[in-house]
N, C-alpha and C. Protein backbone atom coordinates (compact mmCIF):
# COMPACT_ATOMS: atom_id res chain seq x y z
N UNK A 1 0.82 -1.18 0.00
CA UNK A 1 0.00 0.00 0.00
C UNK A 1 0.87 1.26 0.00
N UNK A 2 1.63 1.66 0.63
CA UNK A 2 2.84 2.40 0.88
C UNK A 2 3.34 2.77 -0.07
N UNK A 3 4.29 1.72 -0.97
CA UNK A 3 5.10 1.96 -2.21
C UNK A 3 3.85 2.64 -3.44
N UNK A 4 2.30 1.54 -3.13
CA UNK A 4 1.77 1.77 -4.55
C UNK A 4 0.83 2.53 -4.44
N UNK A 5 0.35 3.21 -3.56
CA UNK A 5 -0.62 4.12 -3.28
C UNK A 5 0.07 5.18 -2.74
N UNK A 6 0.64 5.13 -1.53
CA UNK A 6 0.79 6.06 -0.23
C UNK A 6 1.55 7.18 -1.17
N UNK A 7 2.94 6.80 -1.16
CA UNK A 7 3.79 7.78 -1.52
C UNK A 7 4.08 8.23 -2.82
N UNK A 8 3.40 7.65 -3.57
CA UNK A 8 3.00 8.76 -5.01
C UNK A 8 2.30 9.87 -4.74
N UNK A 9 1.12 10.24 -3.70
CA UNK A 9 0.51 11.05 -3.91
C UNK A 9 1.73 12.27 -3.48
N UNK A 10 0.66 13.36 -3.83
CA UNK A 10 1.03 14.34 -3.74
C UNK A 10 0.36 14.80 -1.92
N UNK A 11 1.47 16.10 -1.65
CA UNK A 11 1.62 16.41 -0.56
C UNK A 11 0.00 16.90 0.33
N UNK A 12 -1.05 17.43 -1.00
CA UNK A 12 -1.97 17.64 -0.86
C UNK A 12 -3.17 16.64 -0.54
N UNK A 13 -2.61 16.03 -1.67
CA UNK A 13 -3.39 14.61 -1.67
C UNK A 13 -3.85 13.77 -0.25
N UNK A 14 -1.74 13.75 0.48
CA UNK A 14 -1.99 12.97 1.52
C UNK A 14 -3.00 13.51 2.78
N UNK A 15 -2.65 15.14 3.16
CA UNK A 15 -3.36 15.65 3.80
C UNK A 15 -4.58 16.53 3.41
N UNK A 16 -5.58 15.90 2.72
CA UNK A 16 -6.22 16.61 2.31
C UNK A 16 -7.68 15.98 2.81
N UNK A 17 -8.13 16.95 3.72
CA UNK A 17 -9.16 16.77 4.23
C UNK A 17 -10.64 16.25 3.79
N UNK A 18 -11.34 15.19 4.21
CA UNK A 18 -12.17 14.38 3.58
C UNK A 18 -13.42 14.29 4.39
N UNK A 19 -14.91 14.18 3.89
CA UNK A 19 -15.62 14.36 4.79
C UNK A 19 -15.70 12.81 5.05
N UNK A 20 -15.01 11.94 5.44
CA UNK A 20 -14.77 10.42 5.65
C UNK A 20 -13.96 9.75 6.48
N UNK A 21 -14.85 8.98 7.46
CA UNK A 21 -14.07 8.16 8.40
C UNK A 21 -13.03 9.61 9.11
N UNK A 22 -11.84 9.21 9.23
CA UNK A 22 -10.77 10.19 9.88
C UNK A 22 -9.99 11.15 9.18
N UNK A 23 -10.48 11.46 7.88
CA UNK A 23 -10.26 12.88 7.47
C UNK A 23 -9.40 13.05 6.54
N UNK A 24 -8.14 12.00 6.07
CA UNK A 24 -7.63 12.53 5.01
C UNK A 24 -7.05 10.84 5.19
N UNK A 25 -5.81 10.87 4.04
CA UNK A 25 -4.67 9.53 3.96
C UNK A 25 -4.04 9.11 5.04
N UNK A 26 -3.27 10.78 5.64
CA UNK A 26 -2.65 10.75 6.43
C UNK A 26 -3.13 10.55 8.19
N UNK A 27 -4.70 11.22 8.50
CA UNK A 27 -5.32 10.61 9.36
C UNK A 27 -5.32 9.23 9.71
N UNK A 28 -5.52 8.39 8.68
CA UNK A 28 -5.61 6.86 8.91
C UNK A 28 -4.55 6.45 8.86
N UNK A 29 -3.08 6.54 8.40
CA UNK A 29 -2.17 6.00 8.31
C UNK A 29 -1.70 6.47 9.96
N UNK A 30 -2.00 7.70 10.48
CA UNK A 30 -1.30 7.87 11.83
C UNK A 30 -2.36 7.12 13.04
N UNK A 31 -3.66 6.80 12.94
CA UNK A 31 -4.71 6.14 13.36
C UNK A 31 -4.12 4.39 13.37
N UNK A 32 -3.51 4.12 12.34
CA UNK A 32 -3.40 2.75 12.18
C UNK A 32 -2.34 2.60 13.12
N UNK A 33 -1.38 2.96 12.21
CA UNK A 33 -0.06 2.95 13.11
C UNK A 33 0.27 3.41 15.15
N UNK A 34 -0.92 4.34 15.11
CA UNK A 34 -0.60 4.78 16.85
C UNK A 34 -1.73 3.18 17.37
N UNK A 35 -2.92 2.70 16.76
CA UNK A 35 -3.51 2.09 17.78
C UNK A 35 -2.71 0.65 17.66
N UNK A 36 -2.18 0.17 16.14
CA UNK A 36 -0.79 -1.31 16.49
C UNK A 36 0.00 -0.91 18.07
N UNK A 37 0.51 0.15 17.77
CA UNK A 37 1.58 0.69 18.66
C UNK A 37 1.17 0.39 19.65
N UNK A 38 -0.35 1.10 20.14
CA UNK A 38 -0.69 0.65 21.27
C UNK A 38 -1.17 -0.50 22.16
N UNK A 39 -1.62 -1.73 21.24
CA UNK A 39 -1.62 -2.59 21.34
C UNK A 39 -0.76 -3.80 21.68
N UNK A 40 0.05 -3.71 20.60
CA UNK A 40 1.01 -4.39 21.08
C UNK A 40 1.77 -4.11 22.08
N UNK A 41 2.51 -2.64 22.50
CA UNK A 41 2.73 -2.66 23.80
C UNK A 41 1.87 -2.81 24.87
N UNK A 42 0.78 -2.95 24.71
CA UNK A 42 0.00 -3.58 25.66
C UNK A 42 0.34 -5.11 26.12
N UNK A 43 0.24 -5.55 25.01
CA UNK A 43 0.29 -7.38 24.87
C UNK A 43 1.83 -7.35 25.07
N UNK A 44 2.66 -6.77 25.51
CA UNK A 44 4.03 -7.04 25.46
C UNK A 44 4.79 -6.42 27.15
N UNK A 45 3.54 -5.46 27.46
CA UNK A 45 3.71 -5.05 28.98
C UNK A 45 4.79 -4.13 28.86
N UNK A 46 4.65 -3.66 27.70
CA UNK A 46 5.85 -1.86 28.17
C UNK A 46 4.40 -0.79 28.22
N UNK A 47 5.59 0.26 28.28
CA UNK A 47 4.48 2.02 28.84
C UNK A 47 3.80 1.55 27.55
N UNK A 48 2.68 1.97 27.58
CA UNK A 48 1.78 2.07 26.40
C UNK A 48 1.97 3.80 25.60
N UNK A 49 2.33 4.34 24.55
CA UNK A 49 2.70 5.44 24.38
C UNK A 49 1.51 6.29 24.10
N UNK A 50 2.23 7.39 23.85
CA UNK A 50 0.57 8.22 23.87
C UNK A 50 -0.05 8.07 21.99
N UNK A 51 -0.67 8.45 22.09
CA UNK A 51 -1.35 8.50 20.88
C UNK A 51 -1.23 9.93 19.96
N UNK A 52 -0.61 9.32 18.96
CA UNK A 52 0.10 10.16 17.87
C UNK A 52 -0.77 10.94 17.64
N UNK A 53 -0.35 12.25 16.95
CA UNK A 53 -1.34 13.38 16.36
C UNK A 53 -0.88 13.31 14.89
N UNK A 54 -1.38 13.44 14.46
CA UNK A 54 -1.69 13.42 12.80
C UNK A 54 -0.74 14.89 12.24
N UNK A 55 -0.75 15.61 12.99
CA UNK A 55 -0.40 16.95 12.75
C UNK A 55 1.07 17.06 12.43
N UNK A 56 1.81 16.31 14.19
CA UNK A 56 3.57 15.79 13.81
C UNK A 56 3.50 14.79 12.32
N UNK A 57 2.46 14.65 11.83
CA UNK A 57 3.09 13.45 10.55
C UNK A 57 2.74 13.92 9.13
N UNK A 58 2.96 15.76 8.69
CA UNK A 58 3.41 16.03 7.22
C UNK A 58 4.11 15.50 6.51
N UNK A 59 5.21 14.76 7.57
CA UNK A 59 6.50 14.04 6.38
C UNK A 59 6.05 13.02 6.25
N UNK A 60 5.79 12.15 4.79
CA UNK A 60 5.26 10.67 4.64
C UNK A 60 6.59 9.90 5.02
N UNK A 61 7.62 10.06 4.93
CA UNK A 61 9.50 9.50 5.04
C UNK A 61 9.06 9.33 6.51
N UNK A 62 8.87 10.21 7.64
CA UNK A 62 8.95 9.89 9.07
C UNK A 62 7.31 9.38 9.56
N UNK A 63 6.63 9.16 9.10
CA UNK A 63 5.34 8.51 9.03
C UNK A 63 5.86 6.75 9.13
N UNK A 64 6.31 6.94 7.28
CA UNK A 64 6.70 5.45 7.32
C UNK A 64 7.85 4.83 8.06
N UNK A 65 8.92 5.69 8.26
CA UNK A 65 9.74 5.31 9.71
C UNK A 65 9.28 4.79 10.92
N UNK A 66 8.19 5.44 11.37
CA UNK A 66 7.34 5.03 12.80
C UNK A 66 6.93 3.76 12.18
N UNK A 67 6.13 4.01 11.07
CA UNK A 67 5.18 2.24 10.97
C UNK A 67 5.84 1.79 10.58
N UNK A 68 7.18 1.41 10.16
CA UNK A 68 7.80 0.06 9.95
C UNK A 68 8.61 0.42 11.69
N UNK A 69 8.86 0.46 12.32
CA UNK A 69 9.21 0.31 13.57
C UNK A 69 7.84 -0.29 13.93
N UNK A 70 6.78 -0.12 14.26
CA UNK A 70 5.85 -0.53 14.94
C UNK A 70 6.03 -1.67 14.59
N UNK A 71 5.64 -1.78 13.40
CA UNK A 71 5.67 -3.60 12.29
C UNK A 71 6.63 -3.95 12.97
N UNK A 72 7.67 -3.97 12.92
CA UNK A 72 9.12 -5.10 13.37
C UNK A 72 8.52 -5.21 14.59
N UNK A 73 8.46 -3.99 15.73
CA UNK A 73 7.96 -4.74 17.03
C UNK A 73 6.59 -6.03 16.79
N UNK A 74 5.43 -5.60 16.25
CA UNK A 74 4.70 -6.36 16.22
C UNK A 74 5.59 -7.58 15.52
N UNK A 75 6.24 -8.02 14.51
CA UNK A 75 6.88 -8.93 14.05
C UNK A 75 7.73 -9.65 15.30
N UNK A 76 7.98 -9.18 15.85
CA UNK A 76 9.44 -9.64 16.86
C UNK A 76 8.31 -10.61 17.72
N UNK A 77 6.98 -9.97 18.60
CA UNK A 77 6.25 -10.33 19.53
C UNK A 77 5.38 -11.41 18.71
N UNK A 78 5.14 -11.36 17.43
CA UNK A 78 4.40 -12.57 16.74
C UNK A 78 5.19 -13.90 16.96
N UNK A 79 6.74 -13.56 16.22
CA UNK A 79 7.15 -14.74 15.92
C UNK A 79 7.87 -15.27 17.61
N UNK A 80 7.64 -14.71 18.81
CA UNK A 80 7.71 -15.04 19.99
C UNK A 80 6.37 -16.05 20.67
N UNK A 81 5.36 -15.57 20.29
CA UNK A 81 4.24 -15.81 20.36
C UNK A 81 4.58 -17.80 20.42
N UNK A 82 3.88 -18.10 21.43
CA UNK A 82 3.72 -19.80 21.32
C UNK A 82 1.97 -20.32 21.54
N UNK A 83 1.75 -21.44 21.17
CA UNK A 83 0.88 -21.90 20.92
C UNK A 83 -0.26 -21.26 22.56
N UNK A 84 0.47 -21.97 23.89
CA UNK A 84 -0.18 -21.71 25.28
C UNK A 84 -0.42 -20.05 24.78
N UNK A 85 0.00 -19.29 24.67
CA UNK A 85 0.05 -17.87 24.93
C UNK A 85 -1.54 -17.28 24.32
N UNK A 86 -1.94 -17.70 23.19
CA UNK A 86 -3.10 -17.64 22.90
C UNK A 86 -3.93 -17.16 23.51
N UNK A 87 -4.00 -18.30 24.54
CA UNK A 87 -5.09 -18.00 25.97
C UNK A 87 -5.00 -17.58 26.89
N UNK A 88 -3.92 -16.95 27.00
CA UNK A 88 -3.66 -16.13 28.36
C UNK A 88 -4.60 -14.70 28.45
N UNK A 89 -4.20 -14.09 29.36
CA UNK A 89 -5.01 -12.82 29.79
C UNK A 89 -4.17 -12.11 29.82
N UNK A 90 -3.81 -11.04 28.86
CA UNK A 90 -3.01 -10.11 29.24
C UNK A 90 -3.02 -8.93 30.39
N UNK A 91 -3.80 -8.17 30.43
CA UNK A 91 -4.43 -7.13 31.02
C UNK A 91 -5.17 -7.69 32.00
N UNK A 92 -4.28 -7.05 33.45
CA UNK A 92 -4.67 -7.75 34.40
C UNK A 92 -5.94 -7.07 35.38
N UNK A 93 -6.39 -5.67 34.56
CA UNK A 93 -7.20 -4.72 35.31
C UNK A 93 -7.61 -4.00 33.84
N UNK A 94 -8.53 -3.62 34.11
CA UNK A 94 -9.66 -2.68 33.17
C UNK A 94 -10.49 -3.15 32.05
N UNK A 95 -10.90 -2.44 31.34
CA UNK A 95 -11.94 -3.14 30.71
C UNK A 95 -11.48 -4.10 29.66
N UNK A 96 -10.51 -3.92 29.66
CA UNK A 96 -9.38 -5.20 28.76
C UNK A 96 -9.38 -6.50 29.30
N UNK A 97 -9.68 -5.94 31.12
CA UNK A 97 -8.93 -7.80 31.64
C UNK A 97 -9.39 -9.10 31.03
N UNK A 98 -10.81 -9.01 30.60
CA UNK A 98 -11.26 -10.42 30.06
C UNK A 98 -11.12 -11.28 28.95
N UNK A 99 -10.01 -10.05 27.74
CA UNK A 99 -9.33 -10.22 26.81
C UNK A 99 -8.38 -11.37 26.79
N UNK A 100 -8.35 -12.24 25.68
CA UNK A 100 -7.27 -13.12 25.50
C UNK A 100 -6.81 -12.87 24.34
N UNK A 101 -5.70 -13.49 24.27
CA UNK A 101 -4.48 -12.63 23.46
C UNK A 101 -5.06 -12.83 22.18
N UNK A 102 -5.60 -14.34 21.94
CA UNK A 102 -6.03 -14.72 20.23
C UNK A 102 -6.98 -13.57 19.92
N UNK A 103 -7.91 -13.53 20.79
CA UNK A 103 -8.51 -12.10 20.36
C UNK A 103 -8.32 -10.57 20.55
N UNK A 104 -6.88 -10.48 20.87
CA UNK A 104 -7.18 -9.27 21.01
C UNK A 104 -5.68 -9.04 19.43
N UNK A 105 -5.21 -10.19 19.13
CA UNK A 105 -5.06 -10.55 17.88
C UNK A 105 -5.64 -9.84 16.18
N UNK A 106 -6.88 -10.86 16.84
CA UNK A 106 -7.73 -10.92 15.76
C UNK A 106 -8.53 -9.50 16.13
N UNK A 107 -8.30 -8.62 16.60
CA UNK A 107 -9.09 -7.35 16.96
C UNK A 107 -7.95 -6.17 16.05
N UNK A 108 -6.98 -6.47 16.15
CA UNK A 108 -5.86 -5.76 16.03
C UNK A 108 -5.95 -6.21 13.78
N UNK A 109 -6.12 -7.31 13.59
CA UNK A 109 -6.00 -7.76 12.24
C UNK A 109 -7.23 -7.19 11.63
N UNK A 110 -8.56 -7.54 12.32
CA UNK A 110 -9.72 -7.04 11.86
C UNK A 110 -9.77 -5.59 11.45
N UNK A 111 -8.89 -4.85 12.56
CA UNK A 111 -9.43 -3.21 12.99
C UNK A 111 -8.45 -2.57 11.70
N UNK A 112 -7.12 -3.05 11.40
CA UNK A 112 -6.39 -2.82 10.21
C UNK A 112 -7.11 -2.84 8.93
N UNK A 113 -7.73 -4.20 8.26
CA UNK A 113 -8.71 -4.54 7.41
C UNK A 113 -9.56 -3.46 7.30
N UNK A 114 -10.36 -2.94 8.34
CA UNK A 114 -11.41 -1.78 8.20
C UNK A 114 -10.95 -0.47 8.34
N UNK A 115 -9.56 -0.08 8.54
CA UNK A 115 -9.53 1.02 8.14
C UNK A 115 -8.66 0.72 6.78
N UNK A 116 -7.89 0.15 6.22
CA UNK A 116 -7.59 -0.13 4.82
C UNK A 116 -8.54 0.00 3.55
N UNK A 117 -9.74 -0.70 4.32
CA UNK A 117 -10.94 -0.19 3.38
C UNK A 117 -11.26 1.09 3.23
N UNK A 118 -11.74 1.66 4.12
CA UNK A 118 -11.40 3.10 4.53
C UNK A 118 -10.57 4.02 3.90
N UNK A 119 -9.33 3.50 3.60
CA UNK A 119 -8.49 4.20 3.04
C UNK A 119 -8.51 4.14 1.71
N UNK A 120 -8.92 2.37 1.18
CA UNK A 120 -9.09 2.52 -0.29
C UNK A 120 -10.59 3.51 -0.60
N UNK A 121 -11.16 3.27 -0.36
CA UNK A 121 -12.21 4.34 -0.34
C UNK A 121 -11.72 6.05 -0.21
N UNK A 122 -11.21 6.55 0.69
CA UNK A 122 -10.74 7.84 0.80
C UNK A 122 -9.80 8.13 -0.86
N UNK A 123 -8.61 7.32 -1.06
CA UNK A 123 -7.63 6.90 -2.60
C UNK A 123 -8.72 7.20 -3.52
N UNK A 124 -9.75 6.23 -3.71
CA UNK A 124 -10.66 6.26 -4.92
C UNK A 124 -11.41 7.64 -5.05
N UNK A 125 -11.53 8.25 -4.05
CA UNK A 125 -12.27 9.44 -4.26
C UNK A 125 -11.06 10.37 -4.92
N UNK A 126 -9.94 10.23 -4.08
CA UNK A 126 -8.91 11.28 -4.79
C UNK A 126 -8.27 10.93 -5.59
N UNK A 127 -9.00 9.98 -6.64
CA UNK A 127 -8.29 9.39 -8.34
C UNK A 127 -7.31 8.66 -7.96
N UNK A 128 -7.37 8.00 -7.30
CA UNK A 128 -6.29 7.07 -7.41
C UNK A 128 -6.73 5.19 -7.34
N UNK A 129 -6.17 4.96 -8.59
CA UNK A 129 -6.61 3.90 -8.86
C UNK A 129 -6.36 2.12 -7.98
N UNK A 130 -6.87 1.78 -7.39
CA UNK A 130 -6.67 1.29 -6.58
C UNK A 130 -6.49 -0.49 -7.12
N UNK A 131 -6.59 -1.34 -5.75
CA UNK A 131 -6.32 -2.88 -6.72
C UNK A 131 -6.94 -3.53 -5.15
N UNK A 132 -6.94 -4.70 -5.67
CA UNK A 132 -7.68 -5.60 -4.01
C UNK A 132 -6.61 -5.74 -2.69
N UNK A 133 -7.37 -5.91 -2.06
CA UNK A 133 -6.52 -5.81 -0.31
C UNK A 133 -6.61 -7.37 0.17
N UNK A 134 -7.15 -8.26 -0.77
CA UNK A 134 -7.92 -9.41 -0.45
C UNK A 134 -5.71 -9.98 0.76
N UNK A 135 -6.15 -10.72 1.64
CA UNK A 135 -4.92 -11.52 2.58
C UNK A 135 -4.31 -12.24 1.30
N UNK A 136 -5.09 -12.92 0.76
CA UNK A 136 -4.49 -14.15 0.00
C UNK A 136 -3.37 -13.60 -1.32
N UNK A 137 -3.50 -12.12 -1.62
CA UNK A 137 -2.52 -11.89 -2.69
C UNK A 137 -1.12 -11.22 -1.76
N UNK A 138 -1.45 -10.65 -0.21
CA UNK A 138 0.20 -10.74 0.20
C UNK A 138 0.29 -11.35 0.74
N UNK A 139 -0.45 -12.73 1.25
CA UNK A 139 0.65 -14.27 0.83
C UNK A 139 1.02 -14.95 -0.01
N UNK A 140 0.80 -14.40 -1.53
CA UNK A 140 1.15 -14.76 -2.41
C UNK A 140 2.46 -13.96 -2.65
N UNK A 141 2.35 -12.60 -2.54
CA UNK A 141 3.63 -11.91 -2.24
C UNK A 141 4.67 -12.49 -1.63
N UNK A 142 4.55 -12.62 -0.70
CA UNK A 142 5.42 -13.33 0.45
C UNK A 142 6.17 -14.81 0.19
N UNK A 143 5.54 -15.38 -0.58
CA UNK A 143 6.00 -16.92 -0.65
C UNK A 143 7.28 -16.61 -1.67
């Protein structure tokens, strides 16, 4: 998405205010990236950080710096991840405690998915031609 959408646009493009979902490209890309962030340091038991403002992220270069840092952390804590861990309880207090990890997983995969849509939607309005998000073509990538 990044290489073939994100950073072609133009500077306007990215921040350019939308009456949709969170407001421009760059809204959702700092939306995506601060709530991984927060998540996973959740599920990993460091400070949970604060939640990014859209405003520090004009530069798409230090945008995508943060989210591939987030990614590797989330990468590092996946491929740590063991079968028992699934079911544990992370969050030992608040409205999280009853959370288990598979789902708070699959909350984190889901919540990506729907703002991606989101975003292809926001792209298509501002001419930009888009292609499917379907899982199965970046594991086809990947192999």
């Amino acid at each position: 998405m990044w290489d073939t959408w994100i950073m072609p646009l133009t500077q306007e493009q990215f921040t350019q205010s939308v009456p949709y979902s969170l407001g421009s490209v760059r809204n959702q890309i700092v939306h995506l990236t601060s709530v991984d962030d927060t998540w996973f340091s959740a599920l990993r038991d460091v400070e949970i950080p604060e939640p990014l403002d859209p405003a520090d992220f004009d530069d798409r270069d230090a945008l995508r710096a943060y989210w591939d840092r987030v990614e590797q952390t989330m990468g590092e804590y996946l491929a740590a991840l063991r079968d028992e861990m699934l079911f544990e309880k992370p969050f030992p207090e608040g409205e999280d405690k009853d959370l288990i990890v598979w789902q708070v997983l699959l909350h984190v995969g889901n919540h990506g998915t729907d703002h991606r849509a989101q975003l292809l939607r926001v792209l298509h309005d501002l001419g930009v031609k888009t292609g499917p998000q379907d899982f199965i073509f970046f594991a086809y990538d990947q192999a």
